[in-house]
C-alpha atoms as a PDB file:
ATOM      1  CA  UNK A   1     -29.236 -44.255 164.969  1.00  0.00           C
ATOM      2  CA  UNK A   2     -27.422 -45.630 167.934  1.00  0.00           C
ATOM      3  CA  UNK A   3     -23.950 -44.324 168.755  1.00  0.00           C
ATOM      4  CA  UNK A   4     -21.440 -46.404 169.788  1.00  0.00           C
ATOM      5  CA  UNK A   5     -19.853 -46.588 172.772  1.00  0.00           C
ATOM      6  CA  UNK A   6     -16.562 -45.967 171.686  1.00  0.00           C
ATOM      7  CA  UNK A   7     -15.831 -42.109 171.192  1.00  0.00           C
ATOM      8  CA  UNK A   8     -13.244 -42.773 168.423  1.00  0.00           C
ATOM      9  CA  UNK A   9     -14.578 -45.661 166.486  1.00  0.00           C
ATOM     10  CA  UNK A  10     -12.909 -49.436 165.883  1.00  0.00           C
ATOM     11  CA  UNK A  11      -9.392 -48.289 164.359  1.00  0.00           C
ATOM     12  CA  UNK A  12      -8.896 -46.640 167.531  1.00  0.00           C
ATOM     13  CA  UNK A  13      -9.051 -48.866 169.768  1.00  0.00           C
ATOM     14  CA  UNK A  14      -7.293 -51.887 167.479  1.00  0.00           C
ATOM     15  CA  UNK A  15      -4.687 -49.298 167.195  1.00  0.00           C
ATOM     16  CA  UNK A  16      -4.839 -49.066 171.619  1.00  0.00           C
ATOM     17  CA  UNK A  17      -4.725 -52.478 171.701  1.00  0.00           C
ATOM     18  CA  UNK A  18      -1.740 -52.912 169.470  1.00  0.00           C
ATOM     19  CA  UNK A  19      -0.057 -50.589 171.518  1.00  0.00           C
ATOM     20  CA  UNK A  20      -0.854 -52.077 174.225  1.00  0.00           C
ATOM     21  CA  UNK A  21       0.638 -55.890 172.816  1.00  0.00           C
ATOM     22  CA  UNK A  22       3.749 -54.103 172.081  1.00  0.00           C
ATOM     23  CA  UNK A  23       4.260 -52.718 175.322  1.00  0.00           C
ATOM     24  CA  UNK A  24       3.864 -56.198 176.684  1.00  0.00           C
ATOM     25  CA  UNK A  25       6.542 -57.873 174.459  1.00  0.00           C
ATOM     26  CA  UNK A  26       8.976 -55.067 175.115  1.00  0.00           C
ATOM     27  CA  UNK A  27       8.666 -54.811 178.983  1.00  0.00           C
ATOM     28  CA  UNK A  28       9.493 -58.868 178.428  1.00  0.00           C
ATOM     29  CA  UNK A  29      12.104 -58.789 176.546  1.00  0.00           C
ATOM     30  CA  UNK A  30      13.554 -55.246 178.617  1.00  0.00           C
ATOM     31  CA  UNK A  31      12.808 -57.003 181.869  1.00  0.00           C
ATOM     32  CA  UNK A  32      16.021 -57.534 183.808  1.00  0.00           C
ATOM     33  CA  UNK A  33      14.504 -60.884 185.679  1.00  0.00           C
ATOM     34  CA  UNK A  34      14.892 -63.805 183.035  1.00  0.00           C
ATOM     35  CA  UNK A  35      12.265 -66.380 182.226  1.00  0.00           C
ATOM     36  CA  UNK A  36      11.832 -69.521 184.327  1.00  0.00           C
ATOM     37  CA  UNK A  37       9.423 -72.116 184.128  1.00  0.00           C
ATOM     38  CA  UNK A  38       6.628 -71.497 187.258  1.00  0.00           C
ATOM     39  CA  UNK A  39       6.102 -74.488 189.864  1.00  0.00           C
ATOM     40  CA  UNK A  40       8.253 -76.827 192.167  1.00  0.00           C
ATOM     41  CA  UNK A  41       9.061 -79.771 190.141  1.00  0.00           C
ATOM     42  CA  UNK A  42       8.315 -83.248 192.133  1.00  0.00           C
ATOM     43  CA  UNK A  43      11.319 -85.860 193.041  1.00  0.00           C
ATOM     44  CA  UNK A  44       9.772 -87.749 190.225  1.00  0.00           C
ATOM     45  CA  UNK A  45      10.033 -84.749 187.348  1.00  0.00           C
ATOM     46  CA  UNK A  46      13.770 -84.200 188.622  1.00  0.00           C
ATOM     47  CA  UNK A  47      14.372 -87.980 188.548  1.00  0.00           C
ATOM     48  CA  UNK A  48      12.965 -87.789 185.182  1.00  0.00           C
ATOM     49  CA  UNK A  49      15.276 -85.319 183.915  1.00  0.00           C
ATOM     50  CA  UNK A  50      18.412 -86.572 185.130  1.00  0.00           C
ATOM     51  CA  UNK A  51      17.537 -89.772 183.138  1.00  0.00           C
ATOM     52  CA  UNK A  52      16.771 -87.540 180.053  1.00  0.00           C
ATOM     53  CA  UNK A  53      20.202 -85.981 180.114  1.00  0.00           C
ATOM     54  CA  UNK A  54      21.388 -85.388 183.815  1.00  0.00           C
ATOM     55  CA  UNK A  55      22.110 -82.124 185.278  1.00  0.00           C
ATOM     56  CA  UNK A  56      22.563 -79.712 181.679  1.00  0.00           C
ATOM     57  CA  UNK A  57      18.931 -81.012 181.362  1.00  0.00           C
ATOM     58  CA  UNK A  58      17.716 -79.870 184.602  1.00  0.00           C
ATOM     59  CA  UNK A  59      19.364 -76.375 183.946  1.00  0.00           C
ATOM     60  CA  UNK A  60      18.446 -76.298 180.246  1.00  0.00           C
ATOM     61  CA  UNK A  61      14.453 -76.864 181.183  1.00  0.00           C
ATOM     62  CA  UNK A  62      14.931 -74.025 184.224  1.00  0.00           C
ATOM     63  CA  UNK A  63      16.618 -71.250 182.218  1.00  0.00           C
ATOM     64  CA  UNK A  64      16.574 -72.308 178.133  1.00  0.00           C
ATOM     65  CA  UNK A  65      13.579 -74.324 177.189  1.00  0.00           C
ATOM     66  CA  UNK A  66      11.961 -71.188 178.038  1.00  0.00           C
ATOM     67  CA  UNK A  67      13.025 -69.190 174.961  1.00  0.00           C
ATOM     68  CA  UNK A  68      14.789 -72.241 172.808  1.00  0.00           C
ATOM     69  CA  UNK A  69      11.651 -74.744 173.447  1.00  0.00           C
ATOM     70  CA  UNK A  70      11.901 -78.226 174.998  1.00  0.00           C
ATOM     71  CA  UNK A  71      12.665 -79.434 171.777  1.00  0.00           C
ATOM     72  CA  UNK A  72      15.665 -77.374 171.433  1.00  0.00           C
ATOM     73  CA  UNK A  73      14.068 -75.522 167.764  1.00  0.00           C
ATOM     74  CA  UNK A  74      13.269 -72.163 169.364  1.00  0.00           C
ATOM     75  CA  UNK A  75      10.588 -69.377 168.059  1.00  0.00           C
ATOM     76  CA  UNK A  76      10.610 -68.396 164.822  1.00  0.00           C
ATOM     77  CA  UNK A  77      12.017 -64.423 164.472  1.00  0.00           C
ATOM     78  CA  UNK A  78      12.949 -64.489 167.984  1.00  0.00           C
ATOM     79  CA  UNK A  79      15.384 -66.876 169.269  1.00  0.00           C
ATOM     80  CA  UNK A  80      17.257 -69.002 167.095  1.00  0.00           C
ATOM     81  CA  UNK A  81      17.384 -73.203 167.198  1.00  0.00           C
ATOM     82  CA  UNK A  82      20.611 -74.892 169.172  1.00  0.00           C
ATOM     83  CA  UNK A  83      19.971 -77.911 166.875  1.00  0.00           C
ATOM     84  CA  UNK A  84      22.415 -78.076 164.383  1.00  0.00           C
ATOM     85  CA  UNK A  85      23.505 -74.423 165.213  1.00  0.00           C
ATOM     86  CA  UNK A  86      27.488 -73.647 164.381  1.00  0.00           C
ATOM     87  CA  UNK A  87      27.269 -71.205 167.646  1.00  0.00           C
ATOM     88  CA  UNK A  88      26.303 -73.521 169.974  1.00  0.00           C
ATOM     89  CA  UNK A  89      28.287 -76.996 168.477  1.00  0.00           C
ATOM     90  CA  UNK A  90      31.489 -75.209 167.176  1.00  0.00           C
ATOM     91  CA  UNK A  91      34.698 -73.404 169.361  1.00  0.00           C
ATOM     92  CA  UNK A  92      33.319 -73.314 173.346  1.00  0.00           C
ATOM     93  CA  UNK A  93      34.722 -70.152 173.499  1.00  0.00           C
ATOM     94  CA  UNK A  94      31.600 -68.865 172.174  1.00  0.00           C
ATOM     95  CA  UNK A  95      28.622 -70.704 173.461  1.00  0.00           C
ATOM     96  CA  UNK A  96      30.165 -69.933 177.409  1.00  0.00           C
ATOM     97  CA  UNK A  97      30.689 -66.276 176.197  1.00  0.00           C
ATOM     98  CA  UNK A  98      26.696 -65.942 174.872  1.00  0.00           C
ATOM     99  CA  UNK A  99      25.727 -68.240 178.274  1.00  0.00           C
ATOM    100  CA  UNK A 100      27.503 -65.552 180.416  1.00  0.00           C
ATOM    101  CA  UNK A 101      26.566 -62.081 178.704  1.00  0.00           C
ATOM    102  CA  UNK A 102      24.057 -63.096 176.930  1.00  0.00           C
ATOM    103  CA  UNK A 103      23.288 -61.805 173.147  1.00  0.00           C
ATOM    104  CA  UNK A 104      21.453 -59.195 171.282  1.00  0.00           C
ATOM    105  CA  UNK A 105      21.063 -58.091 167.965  1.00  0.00           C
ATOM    106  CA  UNK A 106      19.643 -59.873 164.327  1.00  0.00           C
ATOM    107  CA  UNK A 107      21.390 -62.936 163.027  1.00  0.00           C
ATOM    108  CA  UNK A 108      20.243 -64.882 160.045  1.00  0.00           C
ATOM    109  CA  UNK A 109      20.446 -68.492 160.792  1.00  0.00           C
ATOM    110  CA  UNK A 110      19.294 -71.183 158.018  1.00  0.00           C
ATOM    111  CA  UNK A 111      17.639 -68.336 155.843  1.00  0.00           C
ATOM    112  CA  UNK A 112      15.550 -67.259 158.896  1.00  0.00           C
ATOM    113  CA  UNK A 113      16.238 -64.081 161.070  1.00  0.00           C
ATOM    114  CA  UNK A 114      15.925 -63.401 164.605  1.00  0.00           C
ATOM    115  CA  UNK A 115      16.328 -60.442 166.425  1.00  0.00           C
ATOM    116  CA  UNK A 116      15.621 -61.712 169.792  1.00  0.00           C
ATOM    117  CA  UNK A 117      17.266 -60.824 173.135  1.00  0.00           C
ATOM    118  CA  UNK A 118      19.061 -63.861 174.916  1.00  0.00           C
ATOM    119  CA  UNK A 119      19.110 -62.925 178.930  1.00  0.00           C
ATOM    120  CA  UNK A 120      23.025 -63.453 180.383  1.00  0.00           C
ATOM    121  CA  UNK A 121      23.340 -65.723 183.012  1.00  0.00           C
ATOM    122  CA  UNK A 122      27.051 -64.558 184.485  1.00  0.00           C
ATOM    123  CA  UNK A 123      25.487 -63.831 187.887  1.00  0.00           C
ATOM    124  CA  UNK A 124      22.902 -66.459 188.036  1.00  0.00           C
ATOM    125  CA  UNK A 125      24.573 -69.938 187.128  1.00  0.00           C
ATOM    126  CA  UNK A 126      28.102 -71.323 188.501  1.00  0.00           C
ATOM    127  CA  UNK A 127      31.027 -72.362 185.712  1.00  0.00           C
ATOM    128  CA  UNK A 128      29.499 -76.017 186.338  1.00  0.00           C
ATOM    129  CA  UNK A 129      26.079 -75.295 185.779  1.00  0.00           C
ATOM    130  CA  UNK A 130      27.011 -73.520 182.357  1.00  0.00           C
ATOM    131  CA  UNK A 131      29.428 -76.328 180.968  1.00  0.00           C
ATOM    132  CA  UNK A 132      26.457 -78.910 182.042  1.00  0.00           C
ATOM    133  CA  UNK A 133      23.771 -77.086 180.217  1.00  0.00           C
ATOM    134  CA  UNK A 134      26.451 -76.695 177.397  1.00  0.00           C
ATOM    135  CA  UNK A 135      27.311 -80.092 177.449  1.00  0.00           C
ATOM    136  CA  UNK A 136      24.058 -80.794 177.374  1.00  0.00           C
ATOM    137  CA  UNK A 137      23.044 -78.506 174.248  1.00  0.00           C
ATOM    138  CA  UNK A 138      26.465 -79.943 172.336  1.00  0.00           C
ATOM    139  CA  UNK A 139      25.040 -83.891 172.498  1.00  0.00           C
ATOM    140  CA  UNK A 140      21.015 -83.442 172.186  1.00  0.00           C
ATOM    141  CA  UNK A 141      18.745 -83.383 169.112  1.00  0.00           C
ATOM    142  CA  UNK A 142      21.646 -84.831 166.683  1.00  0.00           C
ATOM    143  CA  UNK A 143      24.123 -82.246 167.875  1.00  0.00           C
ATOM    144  CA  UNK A 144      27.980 -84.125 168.245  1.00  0.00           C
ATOM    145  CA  UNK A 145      30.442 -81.651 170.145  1.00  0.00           C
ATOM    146  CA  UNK A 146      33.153 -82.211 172.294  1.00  0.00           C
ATOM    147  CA  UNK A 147      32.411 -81.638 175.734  1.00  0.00           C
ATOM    148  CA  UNK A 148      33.121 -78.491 177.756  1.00  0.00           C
ATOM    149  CA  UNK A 149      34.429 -78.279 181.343  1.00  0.00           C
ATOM    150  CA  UNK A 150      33.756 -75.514 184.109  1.00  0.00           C
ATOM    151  CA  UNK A 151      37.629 -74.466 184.015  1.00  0.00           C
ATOM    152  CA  UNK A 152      37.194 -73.418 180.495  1.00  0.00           C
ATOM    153  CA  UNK A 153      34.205 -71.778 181.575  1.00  0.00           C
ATOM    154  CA  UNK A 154      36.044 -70.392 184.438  1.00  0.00           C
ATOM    155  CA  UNK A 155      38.909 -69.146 181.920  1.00  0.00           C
ATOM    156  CA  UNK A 156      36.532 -66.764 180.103  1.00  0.00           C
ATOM    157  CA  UNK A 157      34.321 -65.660 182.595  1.00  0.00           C
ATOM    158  CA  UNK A 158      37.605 -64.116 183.991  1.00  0.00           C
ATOM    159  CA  UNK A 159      38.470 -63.378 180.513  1.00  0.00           C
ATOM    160  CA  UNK A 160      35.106 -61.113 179.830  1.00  0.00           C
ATOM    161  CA  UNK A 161      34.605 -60.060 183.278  1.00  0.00           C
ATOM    162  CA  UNK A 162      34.914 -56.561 182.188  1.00  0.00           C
ATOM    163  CA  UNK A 163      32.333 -56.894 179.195  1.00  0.00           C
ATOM    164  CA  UNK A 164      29.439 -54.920 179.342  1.00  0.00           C
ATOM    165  CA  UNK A 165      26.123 -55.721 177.644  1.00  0.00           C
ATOM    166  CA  UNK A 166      25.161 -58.754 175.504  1.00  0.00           C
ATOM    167  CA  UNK A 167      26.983 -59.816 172.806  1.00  0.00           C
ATOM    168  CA  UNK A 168      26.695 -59.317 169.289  1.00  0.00           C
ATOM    169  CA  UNK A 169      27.612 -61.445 166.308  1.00  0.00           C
ATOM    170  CA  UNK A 170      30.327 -59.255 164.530  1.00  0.00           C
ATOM    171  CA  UNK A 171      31.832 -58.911 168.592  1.00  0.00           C
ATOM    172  CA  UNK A 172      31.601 -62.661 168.770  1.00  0.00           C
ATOM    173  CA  UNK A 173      33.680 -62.984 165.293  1.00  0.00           C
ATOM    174  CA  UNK A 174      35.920 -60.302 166.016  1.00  0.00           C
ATOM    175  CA  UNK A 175      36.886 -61.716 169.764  1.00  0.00           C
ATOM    176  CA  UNK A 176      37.731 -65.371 168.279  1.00  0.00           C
END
């Protein structure tokens, strides 16, 4: 009878290799550097975008369509879809507030949940970048929202300046 070259059999090592998945998805999700697509995009991709839905396109495929998808729907149990969603088309006091601390926590959107972690962009995009990529989220895939501009999100970035850590949904509700 051969022995196998694994000491401590086949649930062992799927049970190692679990592990191991796990670690990966929460040194993502912990890691302080957020996603961003990899490459240099050509003159023609950037001209490409701009026609798609001008600069809040460019940002949204840089920084978003990295979690939300391209198509705006997300990933199922993780991060939640901007079409249609009451967070991102309702008061622009919220969206801007989620943009600059991010958010954290479950939510049950549509009869699906998510418990994803949503990376805060305070110290990495400008109030004009946010109310473009806003602006762009509020009028794509069937979503109809008034438009925000970068002194509103200049107004609450001052506002939450002192906030520490994401947001949540009850702090969301509770600060409107």
């Amino acid at each position: 009878m051969k022995k196998s070259i694994f000491r401590f059999g086949k649930p062992y090592i799927w049970a190692f290799i679990l592990a191991y998945v796990v670690y990966g998805c929460y040194y993502f999700v912990s890691d302080d550097t957020p996603p961003e697509w990899q490459g240099d995009p050509t003159a023609q991709d950037q001209a490409a975008v701009a026609a798609a839905g001008g600069p809040g396109a460019a940002v949204y495929n840089a920084k978003c369509a990295v979690c939300h998808q391209m198509d705006g729907q997300g990933l199922p149990g993780v991060y939640p879809t901007l079409v249609g969603s009451d967070f991102a088309t309702g008061d622009p006091a919220i969206p801007v507030r989620i943009v600059l601390n991010g958010f954290q926590g479950p939510i049950e959107r549509n009869g699906q949940k998510f418990n994803g972690v949503m990376q805060p962009w305070r110290n990495d995009l400008t109030d004009q970048e946010i109310a473009d990529v806003l602006n762009f989220v509020r009028t794509t895939w069937g979503n109809s929202a008034p438009e925000i501009d970068p002194a509103t999100v200049a107004e609450i970035r001052e506002a939450t300046k002192g906030k520490a850590g994401a947001w949540t949904e009850d702090q969301l509700k509770a600060a409107m």
